[in-house]
C-alpha atoms as a PDB file:
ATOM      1  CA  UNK A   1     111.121  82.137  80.083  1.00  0.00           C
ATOM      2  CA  UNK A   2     114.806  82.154  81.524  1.00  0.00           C
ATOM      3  CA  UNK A   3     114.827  83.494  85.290  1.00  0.00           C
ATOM      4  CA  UNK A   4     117.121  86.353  84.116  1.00  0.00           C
ATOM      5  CA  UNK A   5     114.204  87.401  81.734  1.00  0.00           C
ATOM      6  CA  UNK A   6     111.682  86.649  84.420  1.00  0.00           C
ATOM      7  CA  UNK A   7     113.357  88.818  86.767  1.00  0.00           C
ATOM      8  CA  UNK A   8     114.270  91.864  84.708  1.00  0.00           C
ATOM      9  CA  UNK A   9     110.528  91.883  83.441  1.00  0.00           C
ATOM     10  CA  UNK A  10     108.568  91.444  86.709  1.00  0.00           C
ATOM     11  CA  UNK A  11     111.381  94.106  88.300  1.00  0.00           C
ATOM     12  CA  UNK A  12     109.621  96.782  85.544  1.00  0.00           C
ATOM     13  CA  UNK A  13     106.386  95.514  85.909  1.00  0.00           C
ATOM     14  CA  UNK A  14     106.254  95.816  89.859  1.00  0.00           C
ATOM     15  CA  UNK A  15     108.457  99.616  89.405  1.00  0.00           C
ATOM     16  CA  UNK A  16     104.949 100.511  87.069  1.00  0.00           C
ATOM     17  CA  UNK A  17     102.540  98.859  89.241  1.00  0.00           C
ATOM     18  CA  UNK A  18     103.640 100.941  92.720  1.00  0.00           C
ATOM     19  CA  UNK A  19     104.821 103.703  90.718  1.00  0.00           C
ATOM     20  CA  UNK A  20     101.788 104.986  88.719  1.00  0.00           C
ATOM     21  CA  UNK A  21      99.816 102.360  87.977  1.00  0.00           C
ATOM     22  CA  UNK A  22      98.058 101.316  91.171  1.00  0.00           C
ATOM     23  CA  UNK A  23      98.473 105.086  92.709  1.00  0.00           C
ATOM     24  CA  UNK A  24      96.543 106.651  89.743  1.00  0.00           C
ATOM     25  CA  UNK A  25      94.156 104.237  89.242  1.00  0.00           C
ATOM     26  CA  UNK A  26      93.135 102.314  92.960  1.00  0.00           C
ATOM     27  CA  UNK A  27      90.387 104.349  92.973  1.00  0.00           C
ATOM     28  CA  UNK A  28      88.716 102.964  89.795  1.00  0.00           C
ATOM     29  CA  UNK A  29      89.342  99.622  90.326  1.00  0.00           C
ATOM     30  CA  UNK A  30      87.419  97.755  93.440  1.00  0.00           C
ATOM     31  CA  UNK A  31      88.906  94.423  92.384  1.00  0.00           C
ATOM     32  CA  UNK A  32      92.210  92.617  91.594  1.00  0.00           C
ATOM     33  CA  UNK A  33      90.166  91.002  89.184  1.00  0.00           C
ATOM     34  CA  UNK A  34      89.065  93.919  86.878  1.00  0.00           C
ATOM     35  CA  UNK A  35      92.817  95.398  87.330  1.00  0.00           C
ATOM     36  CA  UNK A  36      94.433  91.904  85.764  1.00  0.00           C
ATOM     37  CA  UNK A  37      91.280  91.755  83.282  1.00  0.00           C
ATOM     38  CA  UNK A  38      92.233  95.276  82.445  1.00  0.00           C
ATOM     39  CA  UNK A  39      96.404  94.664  82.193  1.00  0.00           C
ATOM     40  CA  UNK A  40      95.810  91.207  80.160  1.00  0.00           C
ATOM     41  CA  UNK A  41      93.648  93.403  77.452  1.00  0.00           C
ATOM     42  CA  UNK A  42      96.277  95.584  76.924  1.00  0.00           C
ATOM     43  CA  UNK A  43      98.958  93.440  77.165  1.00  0.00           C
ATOM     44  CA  UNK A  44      96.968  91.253  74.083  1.00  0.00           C
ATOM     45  CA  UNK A  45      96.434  94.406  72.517  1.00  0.00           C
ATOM     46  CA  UNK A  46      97.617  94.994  68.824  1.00  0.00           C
ATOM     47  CA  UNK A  47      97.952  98.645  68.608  1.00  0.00           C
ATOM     48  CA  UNK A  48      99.007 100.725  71.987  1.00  0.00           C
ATOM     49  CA  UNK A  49      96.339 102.531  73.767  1.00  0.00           C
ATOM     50  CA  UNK A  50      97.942 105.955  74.696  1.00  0.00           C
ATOM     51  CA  UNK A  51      95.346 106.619  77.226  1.00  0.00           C
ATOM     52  CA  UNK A  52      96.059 102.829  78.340  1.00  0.00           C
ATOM     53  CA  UNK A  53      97.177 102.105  82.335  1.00  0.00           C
ATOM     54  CA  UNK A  54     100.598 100.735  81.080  1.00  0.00           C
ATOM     55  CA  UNK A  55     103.211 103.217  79.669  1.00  0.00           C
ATOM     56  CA  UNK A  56     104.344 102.642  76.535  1.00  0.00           C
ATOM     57  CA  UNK A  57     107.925 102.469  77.916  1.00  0.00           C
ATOM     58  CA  UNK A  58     106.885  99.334  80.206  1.00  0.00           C
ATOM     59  CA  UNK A  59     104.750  97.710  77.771  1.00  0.00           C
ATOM     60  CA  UNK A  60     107.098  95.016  76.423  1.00  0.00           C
ATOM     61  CA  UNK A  61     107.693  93.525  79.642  1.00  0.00           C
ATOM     62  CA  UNK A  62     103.846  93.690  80.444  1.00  0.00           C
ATOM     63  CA  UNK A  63     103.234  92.026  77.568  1.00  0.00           C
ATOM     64  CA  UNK A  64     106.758  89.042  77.729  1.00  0.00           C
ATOM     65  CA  UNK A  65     105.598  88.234  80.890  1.00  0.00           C
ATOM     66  CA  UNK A  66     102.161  87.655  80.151  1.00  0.00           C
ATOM     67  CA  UNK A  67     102.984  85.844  76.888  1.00  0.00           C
ATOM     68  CA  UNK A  68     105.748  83.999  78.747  1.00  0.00           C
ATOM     69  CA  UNK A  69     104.498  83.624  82.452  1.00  0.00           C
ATOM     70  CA  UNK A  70     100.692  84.163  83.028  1.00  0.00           C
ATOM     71  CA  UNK A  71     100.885  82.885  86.147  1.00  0.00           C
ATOM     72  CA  UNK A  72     103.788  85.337  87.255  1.00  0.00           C
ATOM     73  CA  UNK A  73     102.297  88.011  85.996  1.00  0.00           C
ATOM     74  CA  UNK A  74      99.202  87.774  87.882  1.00  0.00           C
ATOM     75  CA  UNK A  75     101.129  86.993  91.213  1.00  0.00           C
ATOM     76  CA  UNK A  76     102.926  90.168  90.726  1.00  0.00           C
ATOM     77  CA  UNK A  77      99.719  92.104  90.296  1.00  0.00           C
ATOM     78  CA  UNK A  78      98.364  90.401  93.084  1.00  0.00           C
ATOM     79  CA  UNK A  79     101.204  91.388  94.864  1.00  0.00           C
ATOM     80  CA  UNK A  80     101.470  94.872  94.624  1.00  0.00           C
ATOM     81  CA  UNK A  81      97.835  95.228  94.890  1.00  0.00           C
ATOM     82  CA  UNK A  82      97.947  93.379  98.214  1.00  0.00           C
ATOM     83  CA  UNK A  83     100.669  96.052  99.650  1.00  0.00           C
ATOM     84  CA  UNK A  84      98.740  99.094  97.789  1.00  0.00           C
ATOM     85  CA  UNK A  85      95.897  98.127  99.801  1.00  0.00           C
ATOM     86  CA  UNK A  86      97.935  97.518 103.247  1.00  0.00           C
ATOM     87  CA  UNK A  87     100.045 101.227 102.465  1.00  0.00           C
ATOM     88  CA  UNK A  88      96.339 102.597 101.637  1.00  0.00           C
ATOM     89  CA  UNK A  89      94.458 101.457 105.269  1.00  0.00           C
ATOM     90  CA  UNK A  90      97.718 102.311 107.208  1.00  0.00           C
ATOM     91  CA  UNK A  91      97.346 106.109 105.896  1.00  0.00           C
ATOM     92  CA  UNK A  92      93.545 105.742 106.537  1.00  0.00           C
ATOM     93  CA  UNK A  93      94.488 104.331 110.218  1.00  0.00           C
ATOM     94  CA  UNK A  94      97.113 107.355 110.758  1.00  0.00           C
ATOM     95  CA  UNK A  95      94.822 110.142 110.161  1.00  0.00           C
ATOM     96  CA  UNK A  96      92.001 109.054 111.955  1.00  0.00           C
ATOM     97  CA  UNK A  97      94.422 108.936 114.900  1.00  0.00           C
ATOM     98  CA  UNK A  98      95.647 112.058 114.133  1.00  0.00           C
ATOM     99  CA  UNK A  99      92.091 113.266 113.843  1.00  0.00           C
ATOM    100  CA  UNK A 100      91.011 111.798 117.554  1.00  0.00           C
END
């Protein structure tokens, strides 16, 4: 995959990951593991799931980059699950101070 490609698909995929991916759906998902499981599936997919995490709008570059760069993909995941996580225990932190 040329870096141009690279860049313009992991760009989309980490704009769907922060923007509705990961905020909808942290809550069902207690590891990165089962999250990447999850994106791979539909990525390998035939037929689109409409009730799928991906949108069908973002789907080609879900599914370029995981054809053409497994291992980016999964570092992007990792990635944005890694500052979900840091963005979800600073709002934890901020209203139990707010709380004391």
């Amino acid at each position: 995959m040329n870096p141009f490609d690279s860049f313009e698909y992991g760009s989309t995929m980490e704009t769907a990951l922060s923007g509705y991916i990961l905020p909808d759906n942290m809550d069902g998902y207690t590891s990165i593991d089962t999250l990447i499981r999850s994106l791979k599936e539909e990525c390998e997919a035939e037929e689109i799931d409409e009730n799928g995490l991906i949108a069908e709008k973002d789907l080609p570059a879900f599914k370029r980059m995981w054809k053409g760069s497994p291992a980016e993909f999964v570092e992007i995941i990792a990635v944005e699950w890694v500052s979900a996580m840091e963005d979800n225990m600073l709002i934890r932190r901020r209203r139990n101070e707010t709380r004391d």
